[in-house]
C-alpha atoms as a PDB file:
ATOM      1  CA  UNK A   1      -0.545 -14.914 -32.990  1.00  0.00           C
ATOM      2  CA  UNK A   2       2.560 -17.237 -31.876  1.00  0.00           C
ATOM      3  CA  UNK A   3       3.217 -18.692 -28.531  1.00  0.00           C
ATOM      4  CA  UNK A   4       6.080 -16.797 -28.385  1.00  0.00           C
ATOM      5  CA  UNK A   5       4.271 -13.499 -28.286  1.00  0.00           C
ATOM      6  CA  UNK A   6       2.517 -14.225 -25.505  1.00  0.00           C
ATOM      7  CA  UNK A   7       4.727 -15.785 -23.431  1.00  0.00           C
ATOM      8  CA  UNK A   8       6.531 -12.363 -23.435  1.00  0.00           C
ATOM      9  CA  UNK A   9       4.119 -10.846 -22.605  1.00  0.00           C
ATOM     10  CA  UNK A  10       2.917 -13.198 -19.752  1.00  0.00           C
ATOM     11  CA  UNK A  11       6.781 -13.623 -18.635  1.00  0.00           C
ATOM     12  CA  UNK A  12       7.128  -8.999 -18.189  1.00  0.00           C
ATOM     13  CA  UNK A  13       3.970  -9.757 -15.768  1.00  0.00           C
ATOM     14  CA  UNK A  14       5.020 -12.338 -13.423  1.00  0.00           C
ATOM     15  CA  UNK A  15       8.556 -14.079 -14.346  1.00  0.00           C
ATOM     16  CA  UNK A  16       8.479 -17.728 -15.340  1.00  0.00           C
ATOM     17  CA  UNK A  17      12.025 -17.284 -13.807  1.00  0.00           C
ATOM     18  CA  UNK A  18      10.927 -16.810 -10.322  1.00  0.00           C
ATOM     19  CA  UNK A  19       8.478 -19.954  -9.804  1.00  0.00           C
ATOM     20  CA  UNK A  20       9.716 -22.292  -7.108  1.00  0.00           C
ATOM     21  CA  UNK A  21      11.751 -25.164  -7.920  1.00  0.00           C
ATOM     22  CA  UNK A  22       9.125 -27.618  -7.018  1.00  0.00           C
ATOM     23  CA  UNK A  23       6.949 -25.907  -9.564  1.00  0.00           C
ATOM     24  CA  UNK A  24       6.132 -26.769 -13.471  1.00  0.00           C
ATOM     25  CA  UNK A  25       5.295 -23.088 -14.657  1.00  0.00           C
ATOM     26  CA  UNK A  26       5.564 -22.053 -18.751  1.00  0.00           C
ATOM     27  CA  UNK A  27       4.744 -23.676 -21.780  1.00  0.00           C
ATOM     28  CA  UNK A  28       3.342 -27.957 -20.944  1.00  0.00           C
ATOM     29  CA  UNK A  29       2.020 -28.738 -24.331  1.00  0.00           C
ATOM     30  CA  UNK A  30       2.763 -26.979 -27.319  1.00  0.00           C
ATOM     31  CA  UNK A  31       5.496 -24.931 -28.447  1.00  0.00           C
ATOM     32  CA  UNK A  32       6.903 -21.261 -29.033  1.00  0.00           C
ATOM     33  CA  UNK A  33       6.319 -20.899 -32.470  1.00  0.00           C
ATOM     34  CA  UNK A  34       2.792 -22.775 -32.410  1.00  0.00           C
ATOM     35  CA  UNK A  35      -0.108 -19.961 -33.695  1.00  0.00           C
ATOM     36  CA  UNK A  36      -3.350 -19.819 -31.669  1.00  0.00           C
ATOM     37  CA  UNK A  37      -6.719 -18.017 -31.978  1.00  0.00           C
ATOM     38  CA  UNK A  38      -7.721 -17.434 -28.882  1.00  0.00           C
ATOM     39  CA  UNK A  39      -7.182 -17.854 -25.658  1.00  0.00           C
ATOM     40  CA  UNK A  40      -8.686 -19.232 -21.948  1.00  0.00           C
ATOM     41  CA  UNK A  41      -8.182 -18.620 -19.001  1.00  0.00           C
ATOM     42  CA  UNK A  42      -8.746 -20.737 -16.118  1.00  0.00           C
ATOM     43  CA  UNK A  43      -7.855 -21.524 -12.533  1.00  0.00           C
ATOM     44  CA  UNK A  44      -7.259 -25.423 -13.324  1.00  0.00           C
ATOM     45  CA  UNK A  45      -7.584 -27.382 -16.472  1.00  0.00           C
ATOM     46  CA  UNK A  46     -10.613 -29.972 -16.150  1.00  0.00           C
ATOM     47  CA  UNK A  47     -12.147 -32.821 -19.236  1.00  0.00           C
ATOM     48  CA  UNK A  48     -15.033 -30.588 -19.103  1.00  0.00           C
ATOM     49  CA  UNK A  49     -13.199 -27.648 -20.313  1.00  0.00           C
ATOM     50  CA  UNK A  50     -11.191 -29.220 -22.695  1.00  0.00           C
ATOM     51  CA  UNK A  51     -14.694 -29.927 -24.697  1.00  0.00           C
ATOM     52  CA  UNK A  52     -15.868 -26.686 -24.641  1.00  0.00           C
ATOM     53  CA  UNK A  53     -12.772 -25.407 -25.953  1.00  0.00           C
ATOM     54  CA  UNK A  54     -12.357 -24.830 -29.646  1.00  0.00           C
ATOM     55  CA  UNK A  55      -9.222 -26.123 -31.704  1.00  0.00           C
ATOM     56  CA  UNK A  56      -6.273 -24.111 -32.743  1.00  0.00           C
ATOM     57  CA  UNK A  57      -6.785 -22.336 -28.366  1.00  0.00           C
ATOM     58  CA  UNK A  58      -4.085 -21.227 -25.915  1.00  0.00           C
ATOM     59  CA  UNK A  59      -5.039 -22.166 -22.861  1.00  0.00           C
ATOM     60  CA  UNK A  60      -3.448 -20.677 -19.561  1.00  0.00           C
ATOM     61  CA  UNK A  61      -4.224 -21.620 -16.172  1.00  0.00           C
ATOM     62  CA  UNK A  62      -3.058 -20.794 -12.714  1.00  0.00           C
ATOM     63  CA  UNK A  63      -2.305 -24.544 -11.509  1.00  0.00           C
ATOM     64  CA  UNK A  64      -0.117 -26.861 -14.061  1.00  0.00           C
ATOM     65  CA  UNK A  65      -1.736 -29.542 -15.442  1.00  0.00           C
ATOM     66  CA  UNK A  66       1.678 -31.746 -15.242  1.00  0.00           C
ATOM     67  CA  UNK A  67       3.653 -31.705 -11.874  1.00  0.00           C
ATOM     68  CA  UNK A  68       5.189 -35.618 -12.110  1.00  0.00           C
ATOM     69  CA  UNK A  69       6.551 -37.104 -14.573  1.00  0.00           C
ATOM     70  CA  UNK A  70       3.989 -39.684 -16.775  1.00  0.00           C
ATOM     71  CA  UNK A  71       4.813 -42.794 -17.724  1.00  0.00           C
ATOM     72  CA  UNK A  72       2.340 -43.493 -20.501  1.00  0.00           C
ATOM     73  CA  UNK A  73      -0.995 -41.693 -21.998  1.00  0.00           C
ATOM     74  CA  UNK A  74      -3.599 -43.249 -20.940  1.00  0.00           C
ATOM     75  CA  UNK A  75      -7.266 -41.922 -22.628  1.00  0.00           C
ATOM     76  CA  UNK A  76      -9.628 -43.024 -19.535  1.00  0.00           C
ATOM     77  CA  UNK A  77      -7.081 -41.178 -16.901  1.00  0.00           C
ATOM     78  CA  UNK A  78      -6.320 -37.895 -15.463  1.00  0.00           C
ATOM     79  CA  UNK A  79      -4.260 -36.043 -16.309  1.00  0.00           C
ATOM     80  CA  UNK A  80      -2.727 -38.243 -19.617  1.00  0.00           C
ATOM     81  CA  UNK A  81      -6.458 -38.086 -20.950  1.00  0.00           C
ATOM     82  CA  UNK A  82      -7.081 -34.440 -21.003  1.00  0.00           C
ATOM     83  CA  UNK A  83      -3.617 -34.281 -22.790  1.00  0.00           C
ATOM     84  CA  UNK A  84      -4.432 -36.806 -25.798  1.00  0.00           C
ATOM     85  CA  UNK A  85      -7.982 -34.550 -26.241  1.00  0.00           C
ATOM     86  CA  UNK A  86      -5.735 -31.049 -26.452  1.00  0.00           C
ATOM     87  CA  UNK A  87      -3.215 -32.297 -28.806  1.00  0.00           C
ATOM     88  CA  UNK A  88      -5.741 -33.653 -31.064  1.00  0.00           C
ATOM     89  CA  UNK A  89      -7.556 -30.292 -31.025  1.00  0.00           C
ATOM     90  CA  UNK A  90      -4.311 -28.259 -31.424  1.00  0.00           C
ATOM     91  CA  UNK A  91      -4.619 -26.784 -27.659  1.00  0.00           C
ATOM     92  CA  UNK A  92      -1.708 -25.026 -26.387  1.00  0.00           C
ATOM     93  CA  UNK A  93      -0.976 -24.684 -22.598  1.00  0.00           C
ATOM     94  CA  UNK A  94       1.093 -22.291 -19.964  1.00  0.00           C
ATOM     95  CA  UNK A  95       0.656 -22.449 -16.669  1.00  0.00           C
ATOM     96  CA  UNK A  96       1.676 -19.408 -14.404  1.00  0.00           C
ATOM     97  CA  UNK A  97       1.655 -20.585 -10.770  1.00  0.00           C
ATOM     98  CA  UNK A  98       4.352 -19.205  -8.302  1.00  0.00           C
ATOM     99  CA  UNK A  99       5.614 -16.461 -10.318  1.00  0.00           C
ATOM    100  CA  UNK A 100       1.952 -15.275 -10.638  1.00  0.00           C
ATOM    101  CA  UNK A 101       1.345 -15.712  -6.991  1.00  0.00           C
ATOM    102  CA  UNK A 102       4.174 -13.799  -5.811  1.00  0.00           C
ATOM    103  CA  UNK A 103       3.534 -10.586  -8.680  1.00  0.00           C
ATOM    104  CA  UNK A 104       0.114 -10.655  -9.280  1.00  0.00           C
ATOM    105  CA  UNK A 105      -2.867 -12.787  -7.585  1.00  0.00           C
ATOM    106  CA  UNK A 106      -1.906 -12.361  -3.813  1.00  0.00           C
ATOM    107  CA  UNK A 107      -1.891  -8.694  -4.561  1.00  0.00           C
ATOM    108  CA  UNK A 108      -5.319  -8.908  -6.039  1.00  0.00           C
ATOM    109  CA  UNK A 109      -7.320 -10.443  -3.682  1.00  0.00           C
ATOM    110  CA  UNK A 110      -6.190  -8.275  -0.793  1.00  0.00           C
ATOM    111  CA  UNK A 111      -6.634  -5.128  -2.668  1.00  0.00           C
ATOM    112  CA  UNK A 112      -9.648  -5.926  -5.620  1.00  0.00           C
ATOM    113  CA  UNK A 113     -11.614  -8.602  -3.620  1.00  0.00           C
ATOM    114  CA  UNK A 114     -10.830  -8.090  -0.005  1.00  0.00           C
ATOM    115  CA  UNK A 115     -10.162  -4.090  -0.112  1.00  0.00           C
ATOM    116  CA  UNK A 116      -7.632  -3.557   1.953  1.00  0.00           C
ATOM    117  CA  UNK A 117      -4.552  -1.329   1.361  1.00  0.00           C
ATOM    118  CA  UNK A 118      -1.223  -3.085   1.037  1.00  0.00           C
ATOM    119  CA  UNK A 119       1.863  -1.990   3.410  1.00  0.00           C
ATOM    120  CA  UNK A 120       3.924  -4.495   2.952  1.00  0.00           C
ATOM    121  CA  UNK A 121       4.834  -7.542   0.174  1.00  0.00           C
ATOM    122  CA  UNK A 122       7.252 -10.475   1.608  1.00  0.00           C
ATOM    123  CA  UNK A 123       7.386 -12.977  -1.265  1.00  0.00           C
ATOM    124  CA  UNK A 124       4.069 -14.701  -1.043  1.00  0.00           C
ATOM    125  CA  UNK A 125       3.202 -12.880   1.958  1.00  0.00           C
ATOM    126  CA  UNK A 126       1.104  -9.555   2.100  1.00  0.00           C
ATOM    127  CA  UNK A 127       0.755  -7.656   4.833  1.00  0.00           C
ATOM    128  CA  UNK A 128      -1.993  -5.163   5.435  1.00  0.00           C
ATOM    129  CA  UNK A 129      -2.673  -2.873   8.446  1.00  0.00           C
ATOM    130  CA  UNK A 130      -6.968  -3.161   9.895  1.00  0.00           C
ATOM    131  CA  UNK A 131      -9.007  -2.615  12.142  1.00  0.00           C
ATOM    132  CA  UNK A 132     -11.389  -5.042  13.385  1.00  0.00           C
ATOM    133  CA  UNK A 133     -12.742  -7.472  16.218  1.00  0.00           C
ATOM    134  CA  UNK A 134     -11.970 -10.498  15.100  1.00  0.00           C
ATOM    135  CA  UNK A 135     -15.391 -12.183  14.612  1.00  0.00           C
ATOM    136  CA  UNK A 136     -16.039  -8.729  12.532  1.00  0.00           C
ATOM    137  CA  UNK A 137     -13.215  -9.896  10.382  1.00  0.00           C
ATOM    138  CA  UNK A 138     -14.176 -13.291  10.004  1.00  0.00           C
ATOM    139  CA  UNK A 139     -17.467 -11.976   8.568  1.00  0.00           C
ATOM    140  CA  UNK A 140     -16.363  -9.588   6.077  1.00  0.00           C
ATOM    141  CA  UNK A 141     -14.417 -12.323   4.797  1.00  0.00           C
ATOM    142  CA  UNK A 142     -17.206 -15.265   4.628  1.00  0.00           C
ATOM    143  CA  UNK A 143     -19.385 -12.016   2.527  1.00  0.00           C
ATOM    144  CA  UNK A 144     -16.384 -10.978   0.091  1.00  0.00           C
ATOM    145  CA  UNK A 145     -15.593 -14.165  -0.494  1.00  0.00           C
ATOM    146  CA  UNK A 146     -19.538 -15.650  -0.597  1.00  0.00           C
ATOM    147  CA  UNK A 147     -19.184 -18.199   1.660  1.00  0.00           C
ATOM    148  CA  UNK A 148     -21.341 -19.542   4.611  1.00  0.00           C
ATOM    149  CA  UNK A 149     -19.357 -21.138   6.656  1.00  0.00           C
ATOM    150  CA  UNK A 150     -15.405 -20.855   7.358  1.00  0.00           C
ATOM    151  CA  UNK A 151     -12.901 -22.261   9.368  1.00  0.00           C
ATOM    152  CA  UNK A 152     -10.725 -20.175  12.135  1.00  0.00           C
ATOM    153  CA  UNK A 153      -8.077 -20.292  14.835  1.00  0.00           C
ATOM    154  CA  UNK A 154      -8.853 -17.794  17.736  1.00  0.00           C
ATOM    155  CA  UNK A 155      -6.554 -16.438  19.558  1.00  0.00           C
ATOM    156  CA  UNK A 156      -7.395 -13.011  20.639  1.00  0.00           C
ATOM    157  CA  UNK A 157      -9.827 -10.591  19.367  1.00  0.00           C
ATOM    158  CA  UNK A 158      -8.124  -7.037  18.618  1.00  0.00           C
ATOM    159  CA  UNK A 159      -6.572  -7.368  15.097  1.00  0.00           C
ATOM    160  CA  UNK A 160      -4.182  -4.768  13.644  1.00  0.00           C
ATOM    161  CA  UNK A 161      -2.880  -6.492  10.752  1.00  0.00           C
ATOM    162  CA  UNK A 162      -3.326  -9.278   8.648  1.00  0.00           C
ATOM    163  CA  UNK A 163      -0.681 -11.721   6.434  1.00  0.00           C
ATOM    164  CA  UNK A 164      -2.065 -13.304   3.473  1.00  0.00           C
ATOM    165  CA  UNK A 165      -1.419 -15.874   1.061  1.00  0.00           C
ATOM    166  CA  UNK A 166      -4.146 -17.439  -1.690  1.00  0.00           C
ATOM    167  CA  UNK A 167      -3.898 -21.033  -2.363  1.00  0.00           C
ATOM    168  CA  UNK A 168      -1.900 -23.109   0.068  1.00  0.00           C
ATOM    169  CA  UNK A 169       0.310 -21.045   2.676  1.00  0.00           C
ATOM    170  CA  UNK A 170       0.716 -22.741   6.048  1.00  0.00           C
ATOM    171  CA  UNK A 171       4.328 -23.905   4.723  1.00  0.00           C
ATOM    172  CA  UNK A 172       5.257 -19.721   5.302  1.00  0.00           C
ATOM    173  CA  UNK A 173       3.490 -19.886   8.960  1.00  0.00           C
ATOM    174  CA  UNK A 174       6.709 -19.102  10.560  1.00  0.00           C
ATOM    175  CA  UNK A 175       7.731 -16.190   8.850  1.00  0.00           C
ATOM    176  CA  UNK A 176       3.970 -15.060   9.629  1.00  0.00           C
ATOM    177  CA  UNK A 177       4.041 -11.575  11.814  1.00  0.00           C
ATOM    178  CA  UNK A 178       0.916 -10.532  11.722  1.00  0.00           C
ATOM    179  CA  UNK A 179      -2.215 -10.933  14.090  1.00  0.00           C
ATOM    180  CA  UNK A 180      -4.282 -13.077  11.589  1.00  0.00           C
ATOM    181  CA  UNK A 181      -2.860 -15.032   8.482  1.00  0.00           C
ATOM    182  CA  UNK A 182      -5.271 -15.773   5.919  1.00  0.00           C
ATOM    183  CA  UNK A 183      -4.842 -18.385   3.605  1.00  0.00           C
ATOM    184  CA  UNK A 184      -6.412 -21.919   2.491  1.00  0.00           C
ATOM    185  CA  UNK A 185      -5.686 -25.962   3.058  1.00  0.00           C
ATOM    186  CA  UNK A 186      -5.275 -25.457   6.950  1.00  0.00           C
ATOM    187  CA  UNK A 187      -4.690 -28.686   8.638  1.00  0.00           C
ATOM    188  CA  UNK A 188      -5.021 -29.514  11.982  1.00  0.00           C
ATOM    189  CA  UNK A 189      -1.439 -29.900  13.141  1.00  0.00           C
ATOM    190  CA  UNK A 190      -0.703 -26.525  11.898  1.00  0.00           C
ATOM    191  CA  UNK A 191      -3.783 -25.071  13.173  1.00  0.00           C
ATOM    192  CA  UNK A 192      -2.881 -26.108  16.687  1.00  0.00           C
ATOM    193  CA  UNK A 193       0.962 -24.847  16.159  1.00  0.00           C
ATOM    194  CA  UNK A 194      -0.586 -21.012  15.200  1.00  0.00           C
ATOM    195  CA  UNK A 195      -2.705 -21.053  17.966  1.00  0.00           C
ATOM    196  CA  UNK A 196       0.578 -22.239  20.499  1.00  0.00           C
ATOM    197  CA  UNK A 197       2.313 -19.341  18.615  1.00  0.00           C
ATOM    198  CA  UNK A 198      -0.547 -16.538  19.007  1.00  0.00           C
ATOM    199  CA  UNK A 199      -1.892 -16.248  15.828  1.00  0.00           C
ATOM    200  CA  UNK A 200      -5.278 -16.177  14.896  1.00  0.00           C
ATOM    201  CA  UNK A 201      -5.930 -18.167  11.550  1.00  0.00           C
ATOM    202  CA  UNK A 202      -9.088 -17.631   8.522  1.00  0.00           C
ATOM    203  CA  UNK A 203      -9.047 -20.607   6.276  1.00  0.00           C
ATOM    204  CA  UNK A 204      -9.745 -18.799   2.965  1.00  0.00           C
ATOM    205  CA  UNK A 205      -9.566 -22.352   1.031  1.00  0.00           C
ATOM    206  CA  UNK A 206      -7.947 -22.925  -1.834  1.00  0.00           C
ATOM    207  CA  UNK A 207     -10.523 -22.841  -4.718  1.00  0.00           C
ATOM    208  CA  UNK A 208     -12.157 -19.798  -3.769  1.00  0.00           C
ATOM    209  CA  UNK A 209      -9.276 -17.982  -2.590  1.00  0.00           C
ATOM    210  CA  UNK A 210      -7.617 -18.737  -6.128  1.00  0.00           C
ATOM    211  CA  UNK A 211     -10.755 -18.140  -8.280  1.00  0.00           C
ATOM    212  CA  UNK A 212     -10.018 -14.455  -9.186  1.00  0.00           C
ATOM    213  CA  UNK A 213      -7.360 -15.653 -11.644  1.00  0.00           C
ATOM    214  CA  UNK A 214      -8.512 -15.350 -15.147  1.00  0.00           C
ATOM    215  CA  UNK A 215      -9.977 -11.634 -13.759  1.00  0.00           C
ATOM    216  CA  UNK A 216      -6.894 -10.673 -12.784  1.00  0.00           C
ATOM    217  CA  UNK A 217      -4.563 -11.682 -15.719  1.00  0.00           C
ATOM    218  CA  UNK A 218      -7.163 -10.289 -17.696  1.00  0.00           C
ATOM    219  CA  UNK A 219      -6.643  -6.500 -16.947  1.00  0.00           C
ATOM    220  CA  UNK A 220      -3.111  -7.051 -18.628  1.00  0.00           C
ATOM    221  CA  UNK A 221      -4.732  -8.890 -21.844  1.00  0.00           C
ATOM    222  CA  UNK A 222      -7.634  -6.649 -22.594  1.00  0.00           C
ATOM    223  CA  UNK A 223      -5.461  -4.649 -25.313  1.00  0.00           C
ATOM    224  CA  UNK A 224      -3.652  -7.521 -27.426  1.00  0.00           C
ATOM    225  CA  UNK A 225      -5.966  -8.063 -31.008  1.00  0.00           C
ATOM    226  CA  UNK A 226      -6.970 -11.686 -29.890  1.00  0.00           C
ATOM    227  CA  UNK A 227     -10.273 -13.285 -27.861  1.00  0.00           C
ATOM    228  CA  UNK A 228      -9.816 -13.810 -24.430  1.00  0.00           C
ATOM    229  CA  UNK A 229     -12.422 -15.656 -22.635  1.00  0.00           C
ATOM    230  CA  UNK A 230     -12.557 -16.123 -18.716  1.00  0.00           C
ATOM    231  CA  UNK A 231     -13.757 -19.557 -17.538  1.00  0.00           C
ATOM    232  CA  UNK A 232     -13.270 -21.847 -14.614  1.00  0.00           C
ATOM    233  CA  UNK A 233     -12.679 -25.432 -14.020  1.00  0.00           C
ATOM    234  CA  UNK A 234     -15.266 -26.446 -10.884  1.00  0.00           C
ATOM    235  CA  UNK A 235     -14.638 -26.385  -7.799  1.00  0.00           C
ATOM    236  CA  UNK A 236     -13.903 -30.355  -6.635  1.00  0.00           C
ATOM    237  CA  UNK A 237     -15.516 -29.714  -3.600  1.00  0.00           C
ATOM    238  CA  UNK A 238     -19.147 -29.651  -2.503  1.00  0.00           C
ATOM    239  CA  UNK A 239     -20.280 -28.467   0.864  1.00  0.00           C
ATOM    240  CA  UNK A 240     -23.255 -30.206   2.632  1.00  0.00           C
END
């Protein structure tokens, strides 16, 4: 199967078109009429991956492996190292970030991991209607999401609807109209700004808000006649 192929595929789902300008989404290393033999998926692109990974792969990953330009390849450094091992194994990589956030991975996790019911979709924003306390919220999200601990902004305690964005959303806090905004790498200046502004916050972090992708591209992959294997880079945090 060709790079090509796939790409068209990948591009009908979530539009490489429609990434932000900031971003690097599509084809980093390799090119369209390269032929592959199976493929990965993975949230982030790690040296430990890259040597479980067998030659002649596609891999695609939510987060691109090159954002800045590199001045030289470097074998003992991230990310010029994991590049030298993938083009001496033949390893092919896309990278769907925005444009998969905004058509497909915000949508999942509020409807296939959190279970709510969608009434609204504003870019990266999704909008559901609840009905909890808000300490009743906060712990159906630490259990759906398998965590112990989680970090909030309270501001009041009847919640009617929620905004949410995976990854890293606090950029979109002011077009936020909802009672609680979920979404991950809260820092404290904005913290303190939704809690001036009324809104309650649930930091949802990034890695495990974000984890669900290789599960979710895969419902669109399971009929082409190639291997698809889920994995995941680890998470580079560790909570003590």
């Amino acid at each position: 199967m060709k790079i090509k192929e796939i790409y068209d595929i990948l591009n009908q789902i979530a539009p490489f078109e429609s990434q932000e300008k900031w971003d690097n989404s599509g084809v980093l290393i390799g090119n369209m009429q390269s032929e592959f033999e199976r493929i990965y998926l993975s949230l982030d692109l790690d040296s430990e991956l890259i040597d479980e990974v067998l030659p002649n792969s596609l891999i695609i990953t939510h987060h691109p492996l090159i954002f800045r330009g590199l001045k030289n390849i470097s074998l003992d450094t991230y990310p010029s190292g994991i590049i030298a091992k993938m083009i001496t194994k033949n390893i092919t990589l896309i990278s769907m970030h925005t444009n998969y956030d905004k058509f497909v991975l915000n949508e999942y996790f509020a409807k296939d991991i959190l279970g709510f019911d969608i009434v609204k979709k504003d870019d990266f924003l999704i909008y559901c209607d609840v009905d909890f306390k808000f300490s009743e919220l906060v712990n159906f999200v630490k259990q759906k999401l398998d965590v112990e601990q989680i970090k909030t902004t309270f501001v009041k305690q009847d919640i009617k609807n929620i905004a949410i964005c995976t990854g890293s959303g606090m950029d979109l806090l002011s077009m936020v109209k909802a009672d609680v905004f979920l979404t991950g790498d809260i820092k404290y200046h904005q913290a303190l700004e939704a809690k001036e502004n009324g809104i309650n916050l649930i930091d949802i972090n990034h890695y495990e808000s974000e984890r669900y992708f290789g599960a979710s591209l895969m419902k669109y992959l399971q009929n082409i006649k190639i291997k698809v294997i889920i994995t995941n880079s680890k998470n580079p945090f560790v909570y003590c």
